[in-house]
C-alpha atoms as a PDB file:
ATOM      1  CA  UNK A   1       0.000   0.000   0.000  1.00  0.00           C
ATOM      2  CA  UNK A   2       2.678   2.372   0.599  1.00  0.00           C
ATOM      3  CA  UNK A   3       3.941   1.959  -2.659  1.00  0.00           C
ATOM      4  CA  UNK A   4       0.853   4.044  -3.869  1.00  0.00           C
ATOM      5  CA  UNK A   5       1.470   6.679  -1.565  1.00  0.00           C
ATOM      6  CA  UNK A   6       3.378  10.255  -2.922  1.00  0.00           C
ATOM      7  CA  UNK A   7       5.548  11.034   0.195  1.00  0.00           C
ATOM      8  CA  UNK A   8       7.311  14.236   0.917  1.00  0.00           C
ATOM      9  CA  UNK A   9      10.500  12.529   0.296  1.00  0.00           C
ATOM     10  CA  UNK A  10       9.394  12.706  -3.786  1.00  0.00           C
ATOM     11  CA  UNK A  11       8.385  16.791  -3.436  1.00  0.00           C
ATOM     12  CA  UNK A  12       9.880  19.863  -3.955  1.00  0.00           C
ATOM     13  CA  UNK A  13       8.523  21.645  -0.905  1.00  0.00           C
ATOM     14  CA  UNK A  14      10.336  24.227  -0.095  1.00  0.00           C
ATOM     15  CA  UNK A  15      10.982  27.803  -1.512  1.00  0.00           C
ATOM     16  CA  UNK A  16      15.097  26.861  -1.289  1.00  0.00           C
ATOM     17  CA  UNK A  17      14.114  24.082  -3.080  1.00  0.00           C
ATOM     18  CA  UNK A  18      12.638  25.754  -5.857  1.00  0.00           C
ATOM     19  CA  UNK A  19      15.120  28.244  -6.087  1.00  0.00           C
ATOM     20  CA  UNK A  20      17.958  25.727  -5.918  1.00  0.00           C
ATOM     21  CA  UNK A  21      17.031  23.802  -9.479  1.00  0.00           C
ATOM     22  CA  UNK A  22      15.474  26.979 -10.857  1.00  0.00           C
ATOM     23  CA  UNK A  23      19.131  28.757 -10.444  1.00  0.00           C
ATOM     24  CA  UNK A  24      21.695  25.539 -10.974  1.00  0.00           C
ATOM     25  CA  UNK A  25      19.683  22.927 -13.372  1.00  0.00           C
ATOM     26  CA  UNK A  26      19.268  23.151 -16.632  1.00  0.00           C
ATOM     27  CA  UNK A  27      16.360  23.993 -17.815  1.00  0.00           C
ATOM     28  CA  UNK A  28      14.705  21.903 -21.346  1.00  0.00           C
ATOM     29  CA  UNK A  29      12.190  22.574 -23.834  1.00  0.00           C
ATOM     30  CA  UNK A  30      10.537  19.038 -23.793  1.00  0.00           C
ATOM     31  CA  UNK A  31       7.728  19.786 -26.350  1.00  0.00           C
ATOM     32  CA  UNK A  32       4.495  20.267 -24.517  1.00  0.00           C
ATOM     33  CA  UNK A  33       6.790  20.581 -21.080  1.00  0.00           C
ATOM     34  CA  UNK A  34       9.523  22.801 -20.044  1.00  0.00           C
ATOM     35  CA  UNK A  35      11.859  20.780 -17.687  1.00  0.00           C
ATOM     36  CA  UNK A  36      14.632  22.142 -15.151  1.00  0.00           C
ATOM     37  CA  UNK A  37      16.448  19.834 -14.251  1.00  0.00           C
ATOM     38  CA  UNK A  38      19.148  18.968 -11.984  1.00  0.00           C
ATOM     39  CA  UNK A  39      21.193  15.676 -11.022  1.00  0.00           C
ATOM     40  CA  UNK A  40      21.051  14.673  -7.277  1.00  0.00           C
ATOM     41  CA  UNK A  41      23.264  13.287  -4.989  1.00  0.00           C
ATOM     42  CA  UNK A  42      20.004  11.473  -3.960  1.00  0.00           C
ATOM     43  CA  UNK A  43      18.530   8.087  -5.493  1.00  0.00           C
ATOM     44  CA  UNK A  44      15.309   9.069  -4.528  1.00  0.00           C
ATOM     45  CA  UNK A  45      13.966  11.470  -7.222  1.00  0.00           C
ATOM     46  CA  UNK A  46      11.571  14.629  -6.132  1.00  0.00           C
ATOM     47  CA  UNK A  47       9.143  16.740  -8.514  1.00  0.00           C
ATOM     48  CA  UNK A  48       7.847  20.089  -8.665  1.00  0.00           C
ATOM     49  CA  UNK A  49       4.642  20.733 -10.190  1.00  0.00           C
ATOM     50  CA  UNK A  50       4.537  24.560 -11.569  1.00  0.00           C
ATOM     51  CA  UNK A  51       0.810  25.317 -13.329  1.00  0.00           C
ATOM     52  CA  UNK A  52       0.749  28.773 -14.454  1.00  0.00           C
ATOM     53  CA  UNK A  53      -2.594  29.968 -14.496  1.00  0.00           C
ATOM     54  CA  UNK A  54      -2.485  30.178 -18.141  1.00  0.00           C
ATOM     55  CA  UNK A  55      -3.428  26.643 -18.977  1.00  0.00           C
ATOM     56  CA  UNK A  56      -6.795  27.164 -17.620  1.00  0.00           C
ATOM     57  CA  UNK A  57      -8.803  27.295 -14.146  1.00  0.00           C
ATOM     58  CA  UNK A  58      -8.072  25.508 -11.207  1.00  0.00           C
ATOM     59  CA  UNK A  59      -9.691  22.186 -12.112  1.00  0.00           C
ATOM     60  CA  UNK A  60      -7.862  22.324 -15.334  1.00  0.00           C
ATOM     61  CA  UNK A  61      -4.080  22.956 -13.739  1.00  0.00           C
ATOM     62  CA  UNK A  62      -5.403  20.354 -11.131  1.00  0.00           C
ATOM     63  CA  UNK A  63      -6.124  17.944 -13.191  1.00  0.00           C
ATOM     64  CA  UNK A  64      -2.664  18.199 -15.130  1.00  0.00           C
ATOM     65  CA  UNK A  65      -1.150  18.196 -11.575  1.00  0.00           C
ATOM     66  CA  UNK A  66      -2.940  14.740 -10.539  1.00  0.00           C
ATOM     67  CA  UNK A  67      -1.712  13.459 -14.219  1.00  0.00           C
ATOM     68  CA  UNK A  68       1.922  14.509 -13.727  1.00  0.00           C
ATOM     69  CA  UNK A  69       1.732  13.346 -10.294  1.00  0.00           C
ATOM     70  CA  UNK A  70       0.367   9.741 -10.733  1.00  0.00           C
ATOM     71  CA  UNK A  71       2.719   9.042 -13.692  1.00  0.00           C
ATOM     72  CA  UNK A  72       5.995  10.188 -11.701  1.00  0.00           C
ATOM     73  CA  UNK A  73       4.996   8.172  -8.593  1.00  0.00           C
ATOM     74  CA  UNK A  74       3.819   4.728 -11.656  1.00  0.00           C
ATOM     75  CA  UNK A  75       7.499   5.362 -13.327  1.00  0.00           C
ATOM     76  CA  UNK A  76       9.673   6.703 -10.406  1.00  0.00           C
ATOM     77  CA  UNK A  77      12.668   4.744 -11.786  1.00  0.00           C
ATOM     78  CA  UNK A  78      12.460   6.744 -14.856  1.00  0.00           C
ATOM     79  CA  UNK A  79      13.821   9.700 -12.458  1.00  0.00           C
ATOM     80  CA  UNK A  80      16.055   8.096 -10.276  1.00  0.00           C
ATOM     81  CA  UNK A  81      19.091  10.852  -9.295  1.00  0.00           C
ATOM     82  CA  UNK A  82      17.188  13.680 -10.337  1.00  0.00           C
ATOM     83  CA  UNK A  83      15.264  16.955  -8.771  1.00  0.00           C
ATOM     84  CA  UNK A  84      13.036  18.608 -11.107  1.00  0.00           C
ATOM     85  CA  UNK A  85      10.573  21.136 -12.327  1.00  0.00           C
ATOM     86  CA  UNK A  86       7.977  20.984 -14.595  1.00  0.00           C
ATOM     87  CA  UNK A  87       5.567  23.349 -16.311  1.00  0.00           C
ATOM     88  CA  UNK A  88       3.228  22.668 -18.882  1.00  0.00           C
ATOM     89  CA  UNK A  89       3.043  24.239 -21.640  1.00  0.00           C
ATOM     90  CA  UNK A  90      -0.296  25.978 -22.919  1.00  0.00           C
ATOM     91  CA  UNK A  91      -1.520  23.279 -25.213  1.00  0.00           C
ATOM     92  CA  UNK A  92      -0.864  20.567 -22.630  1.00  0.00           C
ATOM     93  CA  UNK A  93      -4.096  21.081 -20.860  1.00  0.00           C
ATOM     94  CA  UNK A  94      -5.920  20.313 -24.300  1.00  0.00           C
ATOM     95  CA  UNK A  95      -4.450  16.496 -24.253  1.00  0.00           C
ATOM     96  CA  UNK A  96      -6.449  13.780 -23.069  1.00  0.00           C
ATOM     97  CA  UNK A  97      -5.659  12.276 -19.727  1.00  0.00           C
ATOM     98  CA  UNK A  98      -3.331   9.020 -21.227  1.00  0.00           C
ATOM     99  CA  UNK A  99      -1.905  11.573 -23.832  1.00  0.00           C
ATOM    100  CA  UNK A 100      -1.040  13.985 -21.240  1.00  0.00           C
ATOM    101  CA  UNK A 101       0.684  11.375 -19.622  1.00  0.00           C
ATOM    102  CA  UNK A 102       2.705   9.612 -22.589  1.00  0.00           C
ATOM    103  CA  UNK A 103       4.147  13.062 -23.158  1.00  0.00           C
ATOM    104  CA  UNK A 104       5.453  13.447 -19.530  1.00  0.00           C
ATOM    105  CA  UNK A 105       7.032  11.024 -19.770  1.00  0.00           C
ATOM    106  CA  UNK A 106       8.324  10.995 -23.134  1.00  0.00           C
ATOM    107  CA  UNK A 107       9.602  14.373 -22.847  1.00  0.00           C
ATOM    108  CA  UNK A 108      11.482  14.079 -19.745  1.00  0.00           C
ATOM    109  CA  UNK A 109      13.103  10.891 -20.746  1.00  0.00           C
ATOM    110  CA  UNK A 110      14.499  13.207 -23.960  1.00  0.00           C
ATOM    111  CA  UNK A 111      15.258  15.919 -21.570  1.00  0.00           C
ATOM    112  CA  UNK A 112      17.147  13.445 -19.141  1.00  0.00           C
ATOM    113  CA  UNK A 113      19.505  12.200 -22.717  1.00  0.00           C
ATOM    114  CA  UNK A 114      20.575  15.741 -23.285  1.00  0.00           C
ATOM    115  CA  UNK A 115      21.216  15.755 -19.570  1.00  0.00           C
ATOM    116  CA  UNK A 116      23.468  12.592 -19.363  1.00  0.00           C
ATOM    117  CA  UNK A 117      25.023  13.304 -22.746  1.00  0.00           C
ATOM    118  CA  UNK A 118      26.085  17.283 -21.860  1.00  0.00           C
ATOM    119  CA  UNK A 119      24.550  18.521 -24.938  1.00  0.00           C
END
């Protein structure tokens, strides 16, 4: 049962925290995401969830949120060693709920290759 849980272990929480991969990741233009990203020290990987107010009301950005959420804590391997931003784009919000998720998670995994290569 735990496993389905999304602990604060796997959030960005804190205002430092924000700050600190806003100012040394990298930030990537994933397509319908824009990642910053930035390797950890840590094996356990933690996500911040940034919905500009852009993409719609609040059960629009909430329902990206619970999308992004639920396929980070499905695929955590996928992010081992990393803590991470991400913010939709403006077209995300008009994706179904599976499509919304492929894309996460296609786009970070292309954002995590430029990471590991250094390009």
């Amino acid at each position: 049962m735990s496993d389905n849980r999304f602990p604060k272990t796997n959030r960005l929480v804190s205002e430092s925290d924000f700050s600190r991969v806003y100012e040394k990741g990298l930030r990537l233009d994933g397509g319908r995401f824009v990642f910053y990203l930035l390797e950890s020290q840590s094996t356990t990987p933690r996500i911040g969830i940034v919905t500009p107010k852009y993409l719609g009301n609040a059960t629009k950005r909430n329902r990206i949120k619970r999308i992004i959420r639920e396929n980070f804590r499905k695929n955590k391997e996928i992010f081992e060693g990393f803590d991470f931003i991400v913010r939709p784009k403006e077209d995300a919000g008009n994706l179904s709920n599976v499509e919304l998720g492929d894309r996460f998670l296609s786009d970070f995994r292309a954002s995590k290759k430029v990471v590991k290569n250094g390009d």
